[in-house]
PDB file of N, CA and C in Angstrom:
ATOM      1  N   UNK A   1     -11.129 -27.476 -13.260  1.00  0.00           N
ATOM      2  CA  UNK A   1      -9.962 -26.887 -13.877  1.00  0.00           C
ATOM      3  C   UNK A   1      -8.812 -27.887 -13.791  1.00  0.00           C
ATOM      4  N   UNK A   2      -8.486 -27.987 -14.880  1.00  0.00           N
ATOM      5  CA  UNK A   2      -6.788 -28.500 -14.532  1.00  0.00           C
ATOM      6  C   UNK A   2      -6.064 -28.318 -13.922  1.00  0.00           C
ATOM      7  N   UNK A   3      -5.381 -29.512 -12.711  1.00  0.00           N
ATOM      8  CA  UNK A   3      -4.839 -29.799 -11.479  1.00  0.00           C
ATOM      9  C   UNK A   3      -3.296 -28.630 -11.927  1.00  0.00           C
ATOM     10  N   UNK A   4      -2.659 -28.520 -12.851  1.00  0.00           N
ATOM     11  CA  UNK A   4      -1.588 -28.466 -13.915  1.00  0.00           C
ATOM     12  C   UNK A   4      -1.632 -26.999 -13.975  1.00  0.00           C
ATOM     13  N   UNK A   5      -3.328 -26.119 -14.392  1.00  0.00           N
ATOM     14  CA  UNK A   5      -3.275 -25.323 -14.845  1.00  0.00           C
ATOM     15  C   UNK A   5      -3.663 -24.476 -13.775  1.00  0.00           C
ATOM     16  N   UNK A   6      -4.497 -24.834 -13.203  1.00  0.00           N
ATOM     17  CA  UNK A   6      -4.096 -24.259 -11.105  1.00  0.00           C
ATOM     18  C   UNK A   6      -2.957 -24.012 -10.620  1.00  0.00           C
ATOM     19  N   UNK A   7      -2.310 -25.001 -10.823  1.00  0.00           N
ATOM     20  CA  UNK A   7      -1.023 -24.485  -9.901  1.00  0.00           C
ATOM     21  C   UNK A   7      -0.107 -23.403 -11.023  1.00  0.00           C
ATOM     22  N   UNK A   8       0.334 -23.669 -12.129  1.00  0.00           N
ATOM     23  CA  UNK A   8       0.870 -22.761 -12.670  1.00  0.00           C
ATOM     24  C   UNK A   8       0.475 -21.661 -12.814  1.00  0.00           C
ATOM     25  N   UNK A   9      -1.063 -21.036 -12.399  1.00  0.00           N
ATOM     26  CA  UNK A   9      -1.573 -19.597 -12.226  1.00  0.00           C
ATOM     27  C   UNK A   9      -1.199 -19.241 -10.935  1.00  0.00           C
ATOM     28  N   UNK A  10      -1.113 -20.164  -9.937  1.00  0.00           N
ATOM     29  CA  UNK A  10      -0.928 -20.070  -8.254  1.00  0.00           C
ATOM     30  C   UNK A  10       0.281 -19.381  -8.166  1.00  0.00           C
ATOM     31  N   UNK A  11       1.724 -20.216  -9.611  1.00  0.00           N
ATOM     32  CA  UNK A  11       3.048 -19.313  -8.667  1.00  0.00           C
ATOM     33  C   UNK A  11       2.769 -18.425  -9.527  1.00  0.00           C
ATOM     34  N   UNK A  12       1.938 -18.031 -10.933  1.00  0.00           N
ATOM     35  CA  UNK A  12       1.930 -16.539 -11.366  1.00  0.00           C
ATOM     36  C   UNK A  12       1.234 -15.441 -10.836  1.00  0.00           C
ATOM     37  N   UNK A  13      -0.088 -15.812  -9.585  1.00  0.00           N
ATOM     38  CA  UNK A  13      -0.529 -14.388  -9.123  1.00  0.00           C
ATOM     39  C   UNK A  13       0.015 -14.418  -7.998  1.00  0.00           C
ATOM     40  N   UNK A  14       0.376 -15.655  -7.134  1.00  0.00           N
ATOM     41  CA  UNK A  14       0.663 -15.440  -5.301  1.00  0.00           C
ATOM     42  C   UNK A  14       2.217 -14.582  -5.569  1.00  0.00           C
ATOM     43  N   UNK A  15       2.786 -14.497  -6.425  1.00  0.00           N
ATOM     44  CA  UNK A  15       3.837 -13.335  -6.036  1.00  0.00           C
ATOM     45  C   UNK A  15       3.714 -12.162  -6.678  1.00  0.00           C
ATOM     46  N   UNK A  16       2.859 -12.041  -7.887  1.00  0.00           N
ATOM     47  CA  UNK A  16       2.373 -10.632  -7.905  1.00  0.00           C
ATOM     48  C   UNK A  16       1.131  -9.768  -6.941  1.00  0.00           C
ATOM     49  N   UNK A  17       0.120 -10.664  -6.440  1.00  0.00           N
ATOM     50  CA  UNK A  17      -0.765 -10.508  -5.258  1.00  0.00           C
ATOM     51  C   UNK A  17       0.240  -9.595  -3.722  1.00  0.00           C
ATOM     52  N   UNK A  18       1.597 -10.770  -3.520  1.00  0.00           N
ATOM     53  CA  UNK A  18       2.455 -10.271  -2.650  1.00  0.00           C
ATOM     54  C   UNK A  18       3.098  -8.912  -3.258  1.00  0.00           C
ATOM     55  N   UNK A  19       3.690  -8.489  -4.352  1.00  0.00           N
ATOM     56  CA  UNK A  19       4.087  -7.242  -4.272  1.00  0.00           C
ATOM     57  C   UNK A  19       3.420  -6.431  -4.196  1.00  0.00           C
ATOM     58  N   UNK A  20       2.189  -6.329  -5.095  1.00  0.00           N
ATOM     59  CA  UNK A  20       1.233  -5.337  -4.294  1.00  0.00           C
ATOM     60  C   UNK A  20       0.326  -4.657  -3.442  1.00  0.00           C
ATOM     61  N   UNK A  21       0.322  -6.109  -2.049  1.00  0.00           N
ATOM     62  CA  UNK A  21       0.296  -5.372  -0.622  1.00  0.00           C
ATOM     63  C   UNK A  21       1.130  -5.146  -0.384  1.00  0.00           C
ATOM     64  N   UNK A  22       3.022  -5.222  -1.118  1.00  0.00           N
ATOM     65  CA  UNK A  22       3.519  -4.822  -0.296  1.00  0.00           C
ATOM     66  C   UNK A  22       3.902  -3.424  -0.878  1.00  0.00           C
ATOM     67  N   UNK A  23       3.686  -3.190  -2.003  1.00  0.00           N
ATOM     68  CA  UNK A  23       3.517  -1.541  -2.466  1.00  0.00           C
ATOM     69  C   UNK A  23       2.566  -1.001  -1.725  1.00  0.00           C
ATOM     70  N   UNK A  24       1.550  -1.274  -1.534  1.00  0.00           N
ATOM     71  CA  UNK A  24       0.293  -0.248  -1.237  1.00  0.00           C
ATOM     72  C   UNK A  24       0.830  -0.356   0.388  1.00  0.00           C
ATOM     73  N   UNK A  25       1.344  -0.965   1.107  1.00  0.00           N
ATOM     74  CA  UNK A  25       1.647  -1.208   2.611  1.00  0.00           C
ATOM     75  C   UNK A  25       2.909  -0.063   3.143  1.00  0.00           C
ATOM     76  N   UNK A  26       3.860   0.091   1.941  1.00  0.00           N
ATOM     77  CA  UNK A  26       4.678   1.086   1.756  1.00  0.00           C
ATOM     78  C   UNK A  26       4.099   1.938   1.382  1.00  0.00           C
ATOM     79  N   UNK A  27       3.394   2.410   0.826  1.00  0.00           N
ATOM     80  CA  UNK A  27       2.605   3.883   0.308  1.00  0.00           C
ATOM     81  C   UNK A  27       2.184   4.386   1.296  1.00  0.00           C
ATOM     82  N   UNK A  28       1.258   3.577   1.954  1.00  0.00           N
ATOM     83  CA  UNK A  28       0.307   4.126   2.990  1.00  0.00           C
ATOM     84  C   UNK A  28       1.207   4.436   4.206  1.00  0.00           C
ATOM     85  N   UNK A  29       2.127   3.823   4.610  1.00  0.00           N
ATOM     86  CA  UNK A  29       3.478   4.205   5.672  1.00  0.00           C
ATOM     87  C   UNK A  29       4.133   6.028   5.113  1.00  0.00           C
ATOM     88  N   UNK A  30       4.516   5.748   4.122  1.00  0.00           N
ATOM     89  CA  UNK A  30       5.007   6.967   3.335  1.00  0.00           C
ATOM     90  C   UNK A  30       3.896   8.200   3.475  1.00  0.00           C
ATOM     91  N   UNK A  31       2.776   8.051   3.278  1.00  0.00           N
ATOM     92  CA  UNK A  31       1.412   9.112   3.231  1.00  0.00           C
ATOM     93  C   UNK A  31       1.219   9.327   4.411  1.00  0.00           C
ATOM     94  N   UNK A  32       1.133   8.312   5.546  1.00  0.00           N
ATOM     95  CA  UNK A  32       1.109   8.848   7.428  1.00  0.00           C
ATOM     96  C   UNK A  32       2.298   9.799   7.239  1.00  0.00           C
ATOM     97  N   UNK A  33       3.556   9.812   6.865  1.00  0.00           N
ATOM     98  CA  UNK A  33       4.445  10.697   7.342  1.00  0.00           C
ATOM     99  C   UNK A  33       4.021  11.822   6.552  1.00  0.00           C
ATOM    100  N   UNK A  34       3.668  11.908   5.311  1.00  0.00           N
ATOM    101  CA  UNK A  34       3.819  13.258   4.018  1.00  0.00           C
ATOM    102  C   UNK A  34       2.254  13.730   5.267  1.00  0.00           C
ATOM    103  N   UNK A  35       0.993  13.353   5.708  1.00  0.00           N
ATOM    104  CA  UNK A  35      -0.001  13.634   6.336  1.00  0.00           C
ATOM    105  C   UNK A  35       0.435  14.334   7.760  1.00  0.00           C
ATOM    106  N   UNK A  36       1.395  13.252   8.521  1.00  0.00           N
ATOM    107  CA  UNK A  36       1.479  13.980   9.507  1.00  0.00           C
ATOM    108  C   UNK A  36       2.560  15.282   9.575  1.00  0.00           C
ATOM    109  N   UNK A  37       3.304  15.341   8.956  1.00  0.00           N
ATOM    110  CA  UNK A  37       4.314  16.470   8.109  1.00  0.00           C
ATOM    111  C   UNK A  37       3.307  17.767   8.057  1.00  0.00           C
ATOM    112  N   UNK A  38       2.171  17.034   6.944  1.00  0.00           N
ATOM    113  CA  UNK A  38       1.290  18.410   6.693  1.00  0.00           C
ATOM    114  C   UNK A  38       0.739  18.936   7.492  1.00  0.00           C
ATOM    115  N   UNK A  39       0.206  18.048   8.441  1.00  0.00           N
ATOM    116  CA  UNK A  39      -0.858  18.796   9.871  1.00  0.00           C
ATOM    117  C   UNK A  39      -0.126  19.193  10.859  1.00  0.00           C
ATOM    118  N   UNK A  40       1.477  18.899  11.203  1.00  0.00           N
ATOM    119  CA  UNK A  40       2.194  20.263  11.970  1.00  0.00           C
ATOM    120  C   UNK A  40       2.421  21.847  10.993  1.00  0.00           C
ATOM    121  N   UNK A  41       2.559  21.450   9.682  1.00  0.00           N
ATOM    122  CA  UNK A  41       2.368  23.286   9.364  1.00  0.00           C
ATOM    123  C   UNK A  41       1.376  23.907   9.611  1.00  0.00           C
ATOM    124  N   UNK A  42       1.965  24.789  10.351  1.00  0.00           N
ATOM    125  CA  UNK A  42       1.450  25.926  11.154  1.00  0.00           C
ATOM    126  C   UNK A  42      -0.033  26.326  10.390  1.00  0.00           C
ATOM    127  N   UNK A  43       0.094  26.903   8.975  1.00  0.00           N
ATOM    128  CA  UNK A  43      -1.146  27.289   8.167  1.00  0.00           C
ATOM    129  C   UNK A  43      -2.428  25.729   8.650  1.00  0.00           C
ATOM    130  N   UNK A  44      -1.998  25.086   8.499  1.00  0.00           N
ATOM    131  CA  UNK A  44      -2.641  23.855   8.449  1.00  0.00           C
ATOM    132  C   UNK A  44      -3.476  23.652  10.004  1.00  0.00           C
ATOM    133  N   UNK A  45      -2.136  23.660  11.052  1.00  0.00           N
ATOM    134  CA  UNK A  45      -2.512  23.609  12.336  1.00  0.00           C
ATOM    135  C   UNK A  45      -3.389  24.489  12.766  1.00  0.00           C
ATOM    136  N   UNK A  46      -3.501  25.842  12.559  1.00  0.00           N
ATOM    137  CA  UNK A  46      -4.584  26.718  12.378  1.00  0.00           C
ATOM    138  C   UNK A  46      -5.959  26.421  12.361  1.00  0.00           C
ATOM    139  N   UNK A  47      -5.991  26.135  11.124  1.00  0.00           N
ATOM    140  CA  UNK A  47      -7.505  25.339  10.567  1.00  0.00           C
ATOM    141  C   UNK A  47      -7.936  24.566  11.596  1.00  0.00           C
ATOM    142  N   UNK A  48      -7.056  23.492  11.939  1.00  0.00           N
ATOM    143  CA  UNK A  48      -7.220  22.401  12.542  1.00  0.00           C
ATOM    144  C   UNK A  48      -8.005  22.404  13.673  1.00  0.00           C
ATOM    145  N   UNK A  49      -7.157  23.790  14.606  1.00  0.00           N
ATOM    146  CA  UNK A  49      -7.889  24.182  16.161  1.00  0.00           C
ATOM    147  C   UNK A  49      -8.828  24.721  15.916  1.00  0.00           C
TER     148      UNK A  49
END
């Protein structure tokens, strides 16, 4: 491949590659809380025991 055409794909995916671990890294932070939120309601906690 072209030395030229390597690197100009390199700075076009290494910073879209980086935003979306860092979306999915924020999601999954966000979903532990909406998860652990859900498994203290009571209806929920129920089931649980």
């Amino acid at each position: 491949m072209n030395r030229h055409l390597k690197r100009a794909l390199e700075l076009a995916f290494v910073p879209i590659a980086a935003a979306i671990i860092f979306f999915e890294q924020t999601l999954i932070r966000c979903l532990n809380v909406v998860t652990a939120a859900l498994a203290r309601w009571t209806p929920i906690a129920r089931l649980e025991a």
